[in-house]
Protein backbone atom coordinates (compact mmCIF):
# COMPACT_ATOMS: atom_id res chain seq x y z
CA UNK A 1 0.00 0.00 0.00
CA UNK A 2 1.16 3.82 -0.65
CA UNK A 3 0.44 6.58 0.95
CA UNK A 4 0.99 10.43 -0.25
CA UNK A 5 2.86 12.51 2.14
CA UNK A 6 3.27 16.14 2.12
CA UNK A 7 5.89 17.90 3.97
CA UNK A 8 6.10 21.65 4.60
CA UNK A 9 9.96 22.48 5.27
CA UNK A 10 12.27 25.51 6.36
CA UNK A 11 16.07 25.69 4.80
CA UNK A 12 18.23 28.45 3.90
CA UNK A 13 15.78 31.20 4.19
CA UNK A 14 12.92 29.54 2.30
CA UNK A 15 10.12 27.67 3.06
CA UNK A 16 9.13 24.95 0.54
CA UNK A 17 7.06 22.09 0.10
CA UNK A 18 8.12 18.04 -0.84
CA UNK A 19 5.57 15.73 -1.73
CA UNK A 20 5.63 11.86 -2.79
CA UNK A 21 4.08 8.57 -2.52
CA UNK A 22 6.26 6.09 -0.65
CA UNK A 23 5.21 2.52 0.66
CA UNK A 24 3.69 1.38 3.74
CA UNK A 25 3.23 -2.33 5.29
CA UNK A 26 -0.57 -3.21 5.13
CA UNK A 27 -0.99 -4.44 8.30
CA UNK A 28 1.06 -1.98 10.38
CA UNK A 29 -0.96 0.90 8.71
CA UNK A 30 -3.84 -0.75 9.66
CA UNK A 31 -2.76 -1.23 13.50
CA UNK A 32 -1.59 2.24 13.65
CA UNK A 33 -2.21 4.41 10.12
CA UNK A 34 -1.15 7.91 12.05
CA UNK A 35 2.12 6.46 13.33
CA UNK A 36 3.16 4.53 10.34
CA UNK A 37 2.53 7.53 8.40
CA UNK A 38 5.08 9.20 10.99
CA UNK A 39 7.60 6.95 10.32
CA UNK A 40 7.69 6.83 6.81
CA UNK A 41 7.98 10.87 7.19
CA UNK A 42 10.49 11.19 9.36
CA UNK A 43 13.04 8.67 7.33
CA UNK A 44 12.07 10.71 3.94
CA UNK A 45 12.80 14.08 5.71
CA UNK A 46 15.99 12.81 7.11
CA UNK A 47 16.92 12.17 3.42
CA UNK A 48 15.54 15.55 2.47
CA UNK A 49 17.97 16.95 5.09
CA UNK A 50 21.19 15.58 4.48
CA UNK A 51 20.63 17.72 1.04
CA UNK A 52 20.20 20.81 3.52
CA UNK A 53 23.35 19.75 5.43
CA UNK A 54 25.10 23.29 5.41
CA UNK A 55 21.69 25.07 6.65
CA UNK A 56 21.51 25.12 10.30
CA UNK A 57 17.91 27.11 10.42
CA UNK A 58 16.29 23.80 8.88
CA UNK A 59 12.84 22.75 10.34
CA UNK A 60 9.55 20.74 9.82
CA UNK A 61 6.66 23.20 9.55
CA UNK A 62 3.68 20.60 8.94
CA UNK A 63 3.62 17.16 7.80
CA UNK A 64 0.49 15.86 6.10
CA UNK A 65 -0.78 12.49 4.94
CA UNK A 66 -3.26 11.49 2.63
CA UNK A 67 -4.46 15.44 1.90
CA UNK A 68 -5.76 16.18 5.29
CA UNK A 69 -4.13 14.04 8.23
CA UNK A 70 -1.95 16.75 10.43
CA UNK A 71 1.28 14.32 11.69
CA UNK A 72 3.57 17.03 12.33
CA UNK A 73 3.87 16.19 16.03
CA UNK A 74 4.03 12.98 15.58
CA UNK A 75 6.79 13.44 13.35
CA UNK A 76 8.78 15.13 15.76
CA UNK A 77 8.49 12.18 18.74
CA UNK A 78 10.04 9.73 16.04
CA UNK A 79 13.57 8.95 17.37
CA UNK A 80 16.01 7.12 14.77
């Protein structure tokens, strides 16, 4: 299963937006959808940052799911 995540970012002076469809397990999604939406989040936006490695004013400003599920904080409790 897929699910589309949105996530609203701060780097270098600019806010921008990522978006993209990235694979879930079925029955973990169905146990917990919010938090293994969270997950899958957090590992993309660690990729995202390592592109942003020089900016030291990076943040998350909103994390979405599926057009309308808010997972920001959720996002944020995720430790590696």
């Amino acid at each position: 299963m897929h699910i589309t995540i949105k996530v609203y970012l701060y780097a270098k002076g600019t806010k921008f937006l990522k978006s993209g469809s990235f694979p879930v397990v079925n029955s973990e999604f169905k146990k917990d959808p919010d938090w293994t939406a969270a997950i899958a989040a957090y590992q993309w936006i660690q990729q995202i940052k390592i592109n942003f490695a020089a900016s030291e004013d990076f943040r998350i400003d909103q994390v979405i799911y599926n057009e309308d599920i808010d997972i920001t904080e959720l996002v944020e409790k995720v430790k590696p």
